[in-house]
C-alpha atoms as a PDB file:
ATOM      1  CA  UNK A   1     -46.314 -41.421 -15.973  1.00  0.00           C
ATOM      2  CA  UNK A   2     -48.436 -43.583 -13.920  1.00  0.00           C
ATOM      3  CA  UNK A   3     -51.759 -42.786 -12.144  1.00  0.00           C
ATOM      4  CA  UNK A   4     -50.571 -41.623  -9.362  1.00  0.00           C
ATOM      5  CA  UNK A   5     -48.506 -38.836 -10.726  1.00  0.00           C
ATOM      6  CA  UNK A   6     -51.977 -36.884 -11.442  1.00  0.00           C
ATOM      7  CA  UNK A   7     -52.044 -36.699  -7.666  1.00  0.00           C
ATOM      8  CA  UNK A   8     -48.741 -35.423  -7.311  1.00  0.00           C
ATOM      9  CA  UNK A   9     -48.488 -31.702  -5.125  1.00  0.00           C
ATOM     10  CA  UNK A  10     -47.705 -29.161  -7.352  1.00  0.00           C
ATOM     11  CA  UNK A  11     -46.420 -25.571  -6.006  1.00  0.00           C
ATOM     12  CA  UNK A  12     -48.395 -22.578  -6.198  1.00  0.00           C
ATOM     13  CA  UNK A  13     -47.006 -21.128  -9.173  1.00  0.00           C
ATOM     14  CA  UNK A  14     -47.021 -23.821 -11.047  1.00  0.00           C
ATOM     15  CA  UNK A  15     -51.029 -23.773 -10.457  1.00  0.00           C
ATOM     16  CA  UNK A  16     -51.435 -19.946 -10.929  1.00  0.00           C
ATOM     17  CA  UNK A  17     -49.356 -20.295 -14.406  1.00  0.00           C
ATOM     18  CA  UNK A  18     -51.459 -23.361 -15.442  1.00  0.00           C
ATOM     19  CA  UNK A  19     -54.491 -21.293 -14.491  1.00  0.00           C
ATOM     20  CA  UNK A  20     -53.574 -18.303 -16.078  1.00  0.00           C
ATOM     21  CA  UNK A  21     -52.503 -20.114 -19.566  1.00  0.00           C
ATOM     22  CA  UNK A  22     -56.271 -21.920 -19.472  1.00  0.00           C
ATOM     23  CA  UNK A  23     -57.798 -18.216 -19.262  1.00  0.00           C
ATOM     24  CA  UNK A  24     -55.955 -16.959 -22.188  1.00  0.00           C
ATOM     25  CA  UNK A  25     -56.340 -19.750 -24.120  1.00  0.00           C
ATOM     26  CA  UNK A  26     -60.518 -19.128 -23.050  1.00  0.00           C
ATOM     27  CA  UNK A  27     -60.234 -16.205 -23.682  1.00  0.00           C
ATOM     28  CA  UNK A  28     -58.702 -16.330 -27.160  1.00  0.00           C
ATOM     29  CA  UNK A  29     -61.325 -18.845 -28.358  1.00  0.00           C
ATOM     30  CA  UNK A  30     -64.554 -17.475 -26.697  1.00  0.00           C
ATOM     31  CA  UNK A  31     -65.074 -20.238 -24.639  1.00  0.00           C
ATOM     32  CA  UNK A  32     -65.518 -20.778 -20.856  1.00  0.00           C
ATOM     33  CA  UNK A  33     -62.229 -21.766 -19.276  1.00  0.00           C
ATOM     34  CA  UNK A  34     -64.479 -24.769 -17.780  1.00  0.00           C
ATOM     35  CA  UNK A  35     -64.417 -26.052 -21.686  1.00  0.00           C
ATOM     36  CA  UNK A  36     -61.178 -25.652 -22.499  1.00  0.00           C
ATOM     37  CA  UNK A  37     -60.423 -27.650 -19.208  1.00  0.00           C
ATOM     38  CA  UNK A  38     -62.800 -30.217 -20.205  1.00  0.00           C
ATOM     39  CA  UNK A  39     -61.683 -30.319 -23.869  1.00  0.00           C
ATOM     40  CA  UNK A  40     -58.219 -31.227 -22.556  1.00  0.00           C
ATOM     41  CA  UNK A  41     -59.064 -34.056 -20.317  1.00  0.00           C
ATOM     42  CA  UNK A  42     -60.813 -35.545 -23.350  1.00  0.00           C
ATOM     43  CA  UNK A  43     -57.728 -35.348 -25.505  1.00  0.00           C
ATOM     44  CA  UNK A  44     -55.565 -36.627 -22.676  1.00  0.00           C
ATOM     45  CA  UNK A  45     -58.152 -39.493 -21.761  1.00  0.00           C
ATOM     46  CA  UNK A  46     -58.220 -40.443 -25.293  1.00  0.00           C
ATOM     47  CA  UNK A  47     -54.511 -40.321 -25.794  1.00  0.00           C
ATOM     48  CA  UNK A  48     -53.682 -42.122 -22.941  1.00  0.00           C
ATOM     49  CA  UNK A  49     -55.345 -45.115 -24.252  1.00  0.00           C
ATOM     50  CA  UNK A  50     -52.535 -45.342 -26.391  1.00  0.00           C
ATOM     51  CA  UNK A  51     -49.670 -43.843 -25.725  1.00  0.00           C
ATOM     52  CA  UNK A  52     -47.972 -43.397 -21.921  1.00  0.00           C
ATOM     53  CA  UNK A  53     -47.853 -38.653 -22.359  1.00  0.00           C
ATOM     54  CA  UNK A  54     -45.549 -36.267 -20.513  1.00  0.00           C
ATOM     55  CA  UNK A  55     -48.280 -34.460 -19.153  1.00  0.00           C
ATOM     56  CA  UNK A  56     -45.555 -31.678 -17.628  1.00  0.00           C
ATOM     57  CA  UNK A  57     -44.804 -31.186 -21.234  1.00  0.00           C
ATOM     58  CA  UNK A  58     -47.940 -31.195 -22.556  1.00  0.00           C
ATOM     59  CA  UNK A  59     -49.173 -27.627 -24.083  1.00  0.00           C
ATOM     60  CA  UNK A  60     -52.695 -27.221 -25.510  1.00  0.00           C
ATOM     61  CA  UNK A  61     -53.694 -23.540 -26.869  1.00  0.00           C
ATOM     62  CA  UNK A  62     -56.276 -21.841 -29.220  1.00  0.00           C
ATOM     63  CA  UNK A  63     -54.812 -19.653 -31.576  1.00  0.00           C
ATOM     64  CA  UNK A  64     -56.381 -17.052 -34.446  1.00  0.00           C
ATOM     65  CA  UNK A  65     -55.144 -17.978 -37.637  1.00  0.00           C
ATOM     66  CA  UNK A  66     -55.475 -17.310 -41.258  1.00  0.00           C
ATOM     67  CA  UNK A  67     -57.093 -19.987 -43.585  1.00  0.00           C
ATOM     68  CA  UNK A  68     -57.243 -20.040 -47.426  1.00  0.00           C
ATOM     69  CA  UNK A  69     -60.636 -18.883 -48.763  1.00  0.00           C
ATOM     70  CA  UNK A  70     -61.451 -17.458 -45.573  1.00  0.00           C
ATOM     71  CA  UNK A  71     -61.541 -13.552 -44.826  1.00  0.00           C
ATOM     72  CA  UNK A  72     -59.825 -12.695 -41.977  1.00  0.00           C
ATOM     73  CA  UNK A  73     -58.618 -15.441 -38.919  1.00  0.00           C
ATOM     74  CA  UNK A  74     -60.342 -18.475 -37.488  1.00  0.00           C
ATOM     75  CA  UNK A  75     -59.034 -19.961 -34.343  1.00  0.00           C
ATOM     76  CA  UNK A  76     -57.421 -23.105 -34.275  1.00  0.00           C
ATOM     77  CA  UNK A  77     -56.111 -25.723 -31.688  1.00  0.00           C
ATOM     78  CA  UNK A  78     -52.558 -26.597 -31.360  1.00  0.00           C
ATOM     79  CA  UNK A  79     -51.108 -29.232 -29.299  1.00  0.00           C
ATOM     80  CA  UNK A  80     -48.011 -30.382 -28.173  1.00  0.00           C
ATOM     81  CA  UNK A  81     -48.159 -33.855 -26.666  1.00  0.00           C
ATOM     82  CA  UNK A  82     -44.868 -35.304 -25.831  1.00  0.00           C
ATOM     83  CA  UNK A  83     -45.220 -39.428 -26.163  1.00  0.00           C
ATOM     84  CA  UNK A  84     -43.015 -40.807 -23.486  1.00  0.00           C
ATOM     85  CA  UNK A  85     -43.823 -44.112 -24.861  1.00  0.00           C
ATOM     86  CA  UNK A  86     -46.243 -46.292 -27.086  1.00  0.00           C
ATOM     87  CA  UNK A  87     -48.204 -48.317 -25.106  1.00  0.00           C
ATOM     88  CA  UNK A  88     -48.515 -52.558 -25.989  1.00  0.00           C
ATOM     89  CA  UNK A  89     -51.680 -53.524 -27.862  1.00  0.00           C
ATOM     90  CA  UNK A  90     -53.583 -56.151 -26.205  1.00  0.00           C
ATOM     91  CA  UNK A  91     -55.416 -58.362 -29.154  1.00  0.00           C
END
């Protein structure tokens, strides 16, 4: 995916669903839906570095889960990043 796909048209729906999966993933985590947003262009910046993501693929969430030693759930980030490809290392 090249840098011109981020400026590729998108349809409505597919807007209003990616909208609606940042405010439940805010919403899950206490956070603004401005920070998650931000929080996952900083993974994707720092990703794309190095690997060449599916962003269409791509699915970042908060969710509550339980952790040894702790009483009752924390949340916790889970991504799924698909790697189209490994980018070359320039040395």
């Amino acid at each position: 995916m090249g840098f011109a796909d981020f400026f590729k048209k998108k349809s409505s729906g597919s807007v209003a669903k990616d909208r609606l999966k940042l405010v439940l993933v805010s919403d899950r985590a206490n956070c603004s839906p401005e920070l998650m947003e931000q929080m996952k262009n900083d993974i994707i910046n720092v990703l794309s570095k190095y690997v060449e993501i599916d962003l269409e693929g791509l699915d970042i969430k908060i969710q509550q889960t339980e952790m040894e030693g702790v009483e009752g759930s924390v949340p916790a980030l889970f991504a799924n990043i698909p790697i189209r490809d490994l980018k070359s290392q320039k040395k």
